[in-house]
N, C-alpha and C. Protein backbone atom coordinates (compact mmCIF):
# COMPACT_ATOMS: atom_id res chain seq x y z
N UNK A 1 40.10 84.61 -11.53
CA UNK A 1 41.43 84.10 -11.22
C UNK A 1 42.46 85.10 -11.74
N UNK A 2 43.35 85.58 -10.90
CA UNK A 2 44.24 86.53 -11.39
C UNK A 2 45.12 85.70 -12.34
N UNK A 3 45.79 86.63 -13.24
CA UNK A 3 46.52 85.96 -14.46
C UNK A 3 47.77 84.98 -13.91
N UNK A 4 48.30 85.66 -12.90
CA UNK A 4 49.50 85.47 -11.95
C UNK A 4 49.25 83.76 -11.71
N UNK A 5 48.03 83.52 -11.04
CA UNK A 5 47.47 82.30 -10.54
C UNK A 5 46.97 81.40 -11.39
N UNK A 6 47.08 82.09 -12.68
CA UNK A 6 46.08 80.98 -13.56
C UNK A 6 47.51 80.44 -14.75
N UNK A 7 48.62 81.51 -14.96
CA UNK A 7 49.50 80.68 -15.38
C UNK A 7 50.13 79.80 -14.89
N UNK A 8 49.94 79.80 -13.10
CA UNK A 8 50.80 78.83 -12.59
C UNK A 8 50.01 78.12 -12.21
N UNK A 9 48.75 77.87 -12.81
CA UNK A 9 47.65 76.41 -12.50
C UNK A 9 48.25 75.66 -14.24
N UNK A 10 48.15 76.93 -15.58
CA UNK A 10 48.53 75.67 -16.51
C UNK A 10 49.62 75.41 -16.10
N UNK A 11 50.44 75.76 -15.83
CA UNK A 11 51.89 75.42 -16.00
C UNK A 11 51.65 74.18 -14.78
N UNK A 12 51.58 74.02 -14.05
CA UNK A 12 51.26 72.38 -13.45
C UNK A 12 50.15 72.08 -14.02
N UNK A 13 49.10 71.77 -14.40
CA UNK A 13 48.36 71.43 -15.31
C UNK A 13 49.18 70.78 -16.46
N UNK A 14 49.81 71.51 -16.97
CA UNK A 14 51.26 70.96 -18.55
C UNK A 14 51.62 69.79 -18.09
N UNK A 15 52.26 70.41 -16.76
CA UNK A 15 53.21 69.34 -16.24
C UNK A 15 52.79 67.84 -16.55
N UNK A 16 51.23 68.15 -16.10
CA UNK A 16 50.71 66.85 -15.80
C UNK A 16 50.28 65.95 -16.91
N UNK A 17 49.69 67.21 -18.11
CA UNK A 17 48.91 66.34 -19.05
C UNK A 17 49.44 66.94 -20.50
N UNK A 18 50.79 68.04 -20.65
CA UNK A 18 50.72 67.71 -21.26
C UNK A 18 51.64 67.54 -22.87
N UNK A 19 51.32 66.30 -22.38
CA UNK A 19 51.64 65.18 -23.35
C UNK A 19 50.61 64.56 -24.17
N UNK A 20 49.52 64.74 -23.96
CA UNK A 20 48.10 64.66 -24.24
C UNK A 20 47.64 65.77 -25.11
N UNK A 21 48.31 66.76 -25.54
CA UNK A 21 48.10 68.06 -26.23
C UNK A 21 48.42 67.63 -27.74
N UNK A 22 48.12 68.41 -28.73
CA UNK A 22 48.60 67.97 -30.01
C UNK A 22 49.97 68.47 -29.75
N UNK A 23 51.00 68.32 -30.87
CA UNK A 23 52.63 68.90 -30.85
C UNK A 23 52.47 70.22 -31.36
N UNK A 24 51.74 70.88 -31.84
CA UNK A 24 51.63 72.38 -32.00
C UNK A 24 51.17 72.76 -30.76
N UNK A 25 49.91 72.07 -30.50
CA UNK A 25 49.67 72.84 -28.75
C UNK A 25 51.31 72.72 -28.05
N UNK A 26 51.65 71.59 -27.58
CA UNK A 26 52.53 71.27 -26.68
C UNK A 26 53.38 72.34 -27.08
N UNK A 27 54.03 72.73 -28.32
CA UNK A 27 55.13 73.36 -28.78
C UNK A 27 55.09 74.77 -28.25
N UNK A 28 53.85 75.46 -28.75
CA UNK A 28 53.51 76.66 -27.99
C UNK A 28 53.52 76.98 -26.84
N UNK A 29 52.49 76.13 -26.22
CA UNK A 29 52.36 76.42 -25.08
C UNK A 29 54.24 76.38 -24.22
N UNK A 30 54.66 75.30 -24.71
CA UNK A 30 56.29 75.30 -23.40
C UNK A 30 56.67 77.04 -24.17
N UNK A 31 56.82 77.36 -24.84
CA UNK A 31 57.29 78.49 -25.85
C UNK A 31 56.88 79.73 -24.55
N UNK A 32 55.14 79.57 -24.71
CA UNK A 32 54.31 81.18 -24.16
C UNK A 32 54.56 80.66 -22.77
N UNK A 33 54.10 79.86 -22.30
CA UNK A 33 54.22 79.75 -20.40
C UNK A 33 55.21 79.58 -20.05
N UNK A 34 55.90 78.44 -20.71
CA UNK A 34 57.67 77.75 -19.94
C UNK A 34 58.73 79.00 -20.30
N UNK A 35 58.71 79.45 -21.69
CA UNK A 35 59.87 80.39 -22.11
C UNK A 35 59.91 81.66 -22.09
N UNK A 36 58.56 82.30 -22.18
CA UNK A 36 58.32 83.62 -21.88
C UNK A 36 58.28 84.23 -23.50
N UNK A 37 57.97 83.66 -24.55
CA UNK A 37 57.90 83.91 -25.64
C UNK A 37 56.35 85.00 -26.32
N UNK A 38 56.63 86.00 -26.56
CA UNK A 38 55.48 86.53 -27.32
C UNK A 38 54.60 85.80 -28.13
N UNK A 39 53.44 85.93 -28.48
CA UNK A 39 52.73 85.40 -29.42
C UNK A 39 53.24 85.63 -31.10
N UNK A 40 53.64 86.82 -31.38
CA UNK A 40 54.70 87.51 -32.25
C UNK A 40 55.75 86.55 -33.00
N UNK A 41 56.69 86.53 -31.35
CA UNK A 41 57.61 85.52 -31.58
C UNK A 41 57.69 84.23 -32.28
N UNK A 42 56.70 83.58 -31.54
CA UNK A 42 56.20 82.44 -31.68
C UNK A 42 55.61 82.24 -32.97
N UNK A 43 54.82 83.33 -33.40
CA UNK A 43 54.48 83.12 -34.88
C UNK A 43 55.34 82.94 -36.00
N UNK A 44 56.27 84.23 -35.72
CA UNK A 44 57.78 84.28 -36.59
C UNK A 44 58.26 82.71 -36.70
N UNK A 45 58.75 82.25 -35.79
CA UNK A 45 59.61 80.67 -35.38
C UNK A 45 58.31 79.96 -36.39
N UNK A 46 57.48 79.75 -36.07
CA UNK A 46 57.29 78.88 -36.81
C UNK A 46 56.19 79.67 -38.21
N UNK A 47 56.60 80.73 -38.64
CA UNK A 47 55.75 80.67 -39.58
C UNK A 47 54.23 80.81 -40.01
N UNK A 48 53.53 81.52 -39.21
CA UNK A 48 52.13 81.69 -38.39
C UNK A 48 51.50 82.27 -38.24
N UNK A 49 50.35 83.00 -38.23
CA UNK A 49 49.47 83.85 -37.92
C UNK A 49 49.83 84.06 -36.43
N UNK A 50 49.61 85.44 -35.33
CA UNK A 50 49.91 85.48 -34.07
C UNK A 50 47.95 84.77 -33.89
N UNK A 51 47.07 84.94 -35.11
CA UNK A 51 45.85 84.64 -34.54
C UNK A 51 45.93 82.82 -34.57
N UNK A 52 47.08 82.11 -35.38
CA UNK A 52 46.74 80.82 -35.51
C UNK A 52 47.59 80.62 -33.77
N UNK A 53 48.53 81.17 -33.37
CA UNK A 53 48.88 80.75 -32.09
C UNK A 53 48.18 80.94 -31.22
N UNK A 54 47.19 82.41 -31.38
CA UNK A 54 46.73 82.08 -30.33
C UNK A 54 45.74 81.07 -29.79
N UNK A 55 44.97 80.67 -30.80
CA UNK A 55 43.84 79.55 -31.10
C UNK A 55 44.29 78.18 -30.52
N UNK A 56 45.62 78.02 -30.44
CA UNK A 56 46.23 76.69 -30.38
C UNK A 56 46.55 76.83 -28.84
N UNK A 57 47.11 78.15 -28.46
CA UNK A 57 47.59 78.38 -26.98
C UNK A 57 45.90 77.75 -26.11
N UNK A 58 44.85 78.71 -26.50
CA UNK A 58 43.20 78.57 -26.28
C UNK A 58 42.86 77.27 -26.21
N UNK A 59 42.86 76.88 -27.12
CA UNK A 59 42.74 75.25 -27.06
C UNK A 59 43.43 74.58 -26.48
N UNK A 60 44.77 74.86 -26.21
CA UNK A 60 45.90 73.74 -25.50
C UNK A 60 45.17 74.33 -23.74
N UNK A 61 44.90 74.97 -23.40
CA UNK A 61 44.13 76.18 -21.84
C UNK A 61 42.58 74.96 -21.89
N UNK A 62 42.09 75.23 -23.08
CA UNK A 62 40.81 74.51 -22.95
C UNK A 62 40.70 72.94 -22.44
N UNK A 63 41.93 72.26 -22.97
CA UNK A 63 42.21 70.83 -22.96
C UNK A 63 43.01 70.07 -21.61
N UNK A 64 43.66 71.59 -21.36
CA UNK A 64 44.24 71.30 -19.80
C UNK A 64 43.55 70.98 -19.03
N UNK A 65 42.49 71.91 -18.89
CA UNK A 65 41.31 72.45 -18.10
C UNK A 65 40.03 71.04 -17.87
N UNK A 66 39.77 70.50 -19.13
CA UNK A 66 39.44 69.39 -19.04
C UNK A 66 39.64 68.29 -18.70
N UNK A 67 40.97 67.76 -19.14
CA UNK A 67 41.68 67.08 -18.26
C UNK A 67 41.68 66.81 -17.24
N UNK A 68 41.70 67.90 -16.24
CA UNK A 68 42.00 68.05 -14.63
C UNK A 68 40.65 67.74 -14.21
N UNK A 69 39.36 68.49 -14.80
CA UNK A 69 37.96 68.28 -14.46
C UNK A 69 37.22 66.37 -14.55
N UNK A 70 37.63 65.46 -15.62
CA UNK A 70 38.01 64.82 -15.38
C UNK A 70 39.05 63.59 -14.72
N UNK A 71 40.21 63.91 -14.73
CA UNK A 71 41.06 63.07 -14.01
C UNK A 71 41.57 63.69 -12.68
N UNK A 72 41.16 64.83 -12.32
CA UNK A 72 42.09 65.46 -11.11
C UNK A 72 42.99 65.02 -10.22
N UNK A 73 44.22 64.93 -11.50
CA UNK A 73 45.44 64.55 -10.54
C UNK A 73 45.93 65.72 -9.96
N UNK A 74 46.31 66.78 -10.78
CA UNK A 74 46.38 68.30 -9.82
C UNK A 74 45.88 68.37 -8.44
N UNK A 75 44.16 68.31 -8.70
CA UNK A 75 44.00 68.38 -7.09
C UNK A 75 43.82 67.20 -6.17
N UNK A 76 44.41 65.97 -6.52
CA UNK A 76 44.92 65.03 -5.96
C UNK A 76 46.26 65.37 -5.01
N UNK A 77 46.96 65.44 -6.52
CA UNK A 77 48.42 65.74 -5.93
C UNK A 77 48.08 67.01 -4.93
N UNK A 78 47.79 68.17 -4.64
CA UNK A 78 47.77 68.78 -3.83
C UNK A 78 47.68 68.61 -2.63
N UNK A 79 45.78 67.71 -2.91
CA UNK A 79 45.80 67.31 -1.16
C UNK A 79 47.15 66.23 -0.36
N UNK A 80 47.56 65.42 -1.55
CA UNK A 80 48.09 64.12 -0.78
C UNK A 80 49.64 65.28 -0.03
N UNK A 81 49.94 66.59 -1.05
CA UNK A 81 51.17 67.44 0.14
C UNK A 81 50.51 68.45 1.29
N UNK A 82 49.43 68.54 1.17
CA UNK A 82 49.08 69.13 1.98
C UNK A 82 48.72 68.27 3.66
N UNK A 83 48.14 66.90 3.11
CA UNK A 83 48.39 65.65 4.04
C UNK A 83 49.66 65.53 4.48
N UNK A 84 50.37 65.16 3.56
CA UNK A 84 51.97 65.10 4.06
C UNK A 84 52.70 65.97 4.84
N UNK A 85 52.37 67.33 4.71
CA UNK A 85 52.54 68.46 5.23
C UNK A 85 52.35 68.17 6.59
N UNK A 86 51.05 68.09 6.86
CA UNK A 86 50.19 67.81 8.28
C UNK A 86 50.94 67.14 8.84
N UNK A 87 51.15 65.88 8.40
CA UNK A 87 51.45 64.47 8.90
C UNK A 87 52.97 64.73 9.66
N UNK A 88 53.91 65.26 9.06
CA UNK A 88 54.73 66.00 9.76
C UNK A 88 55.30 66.79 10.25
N UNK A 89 53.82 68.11 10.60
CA UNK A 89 54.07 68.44 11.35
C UNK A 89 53.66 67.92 12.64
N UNK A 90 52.60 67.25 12.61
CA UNK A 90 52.08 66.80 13.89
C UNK A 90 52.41 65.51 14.03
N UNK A 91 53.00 64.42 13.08
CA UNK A 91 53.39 63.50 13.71
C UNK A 91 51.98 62.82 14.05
N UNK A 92 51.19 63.02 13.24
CA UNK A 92 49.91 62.28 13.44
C UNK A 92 49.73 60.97 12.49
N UNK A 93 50.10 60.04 12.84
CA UNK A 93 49.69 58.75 11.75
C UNK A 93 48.46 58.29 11.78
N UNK A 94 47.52 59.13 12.25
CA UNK A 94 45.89 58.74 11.09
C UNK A 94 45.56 59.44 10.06
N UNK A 95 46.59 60.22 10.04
CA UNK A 95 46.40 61.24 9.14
C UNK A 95 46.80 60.40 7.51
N UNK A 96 47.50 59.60 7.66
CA UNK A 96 47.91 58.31 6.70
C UNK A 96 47.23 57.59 5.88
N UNK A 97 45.90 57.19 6.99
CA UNK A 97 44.94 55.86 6.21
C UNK A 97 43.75 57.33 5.42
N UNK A 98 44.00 58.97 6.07
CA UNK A 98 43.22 59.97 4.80
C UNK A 98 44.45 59.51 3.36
N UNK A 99 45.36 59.99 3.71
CA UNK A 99 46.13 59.73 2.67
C UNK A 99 46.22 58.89 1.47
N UNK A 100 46.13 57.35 2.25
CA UNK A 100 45.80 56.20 1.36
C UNK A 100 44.53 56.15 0.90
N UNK A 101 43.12 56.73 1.41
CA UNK A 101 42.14 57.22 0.80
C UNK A 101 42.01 57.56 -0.57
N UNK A 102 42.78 58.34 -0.50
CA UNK A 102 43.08 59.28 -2.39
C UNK A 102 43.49 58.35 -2.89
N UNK A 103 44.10 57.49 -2.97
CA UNK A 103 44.49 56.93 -4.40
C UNK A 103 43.41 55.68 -4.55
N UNK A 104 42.57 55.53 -3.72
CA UNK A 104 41.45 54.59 -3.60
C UNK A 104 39.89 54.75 -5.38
């Protein structure tokens, strides 16, 4: 997975779960993905090893990751716009009762 693609899987991944992270994960992570913050940085602010952030960034990546493998609302939510997508462009309403499928 290019890096490009895999920050913008956590970063919706976050979106989704997290709140479910400890508050050091959560804190970091909005810091390194949402703010564009160095590991450096991030250590400075709060006082830190750059090796204790990164462990926490790792783990907050590890916990996302799980998350989704169990609950996959990510690739829920995907298909149900990619349905939606369909649905108008073609104006197809069976495309609907796939739709209502997913949340089944």
């Amino acid at each position: 997975m290019e890096a490009l693609d895999k920050k913008e899987q956590l970063n919706q991944l976050f979106d989704l779960y997290g709140t479910l992270l400890t508050e050091k994960q959560f804190l970091y992570f909005e810091l390194y993905y949402k703010e564009d913050y160095s590991l450096q940085e991030i250590s400075e602010i709060y006082t830190v090893s750059r090796n204790a952030v990164f462990d926490h960034l790792k783990k907050a990546e590890e916990h996302l990751f799980f998350y989704e493998e169990k609950l996959h609302l990510l690739t829920l939510q995907i298909k149900r716009k990619e349905l939606i997508d369909q649905i108008l462009e073609s104006n197809d309403l069976t495309l609907l009762e796939e739709l209502r499928k997913l949340d089944e």
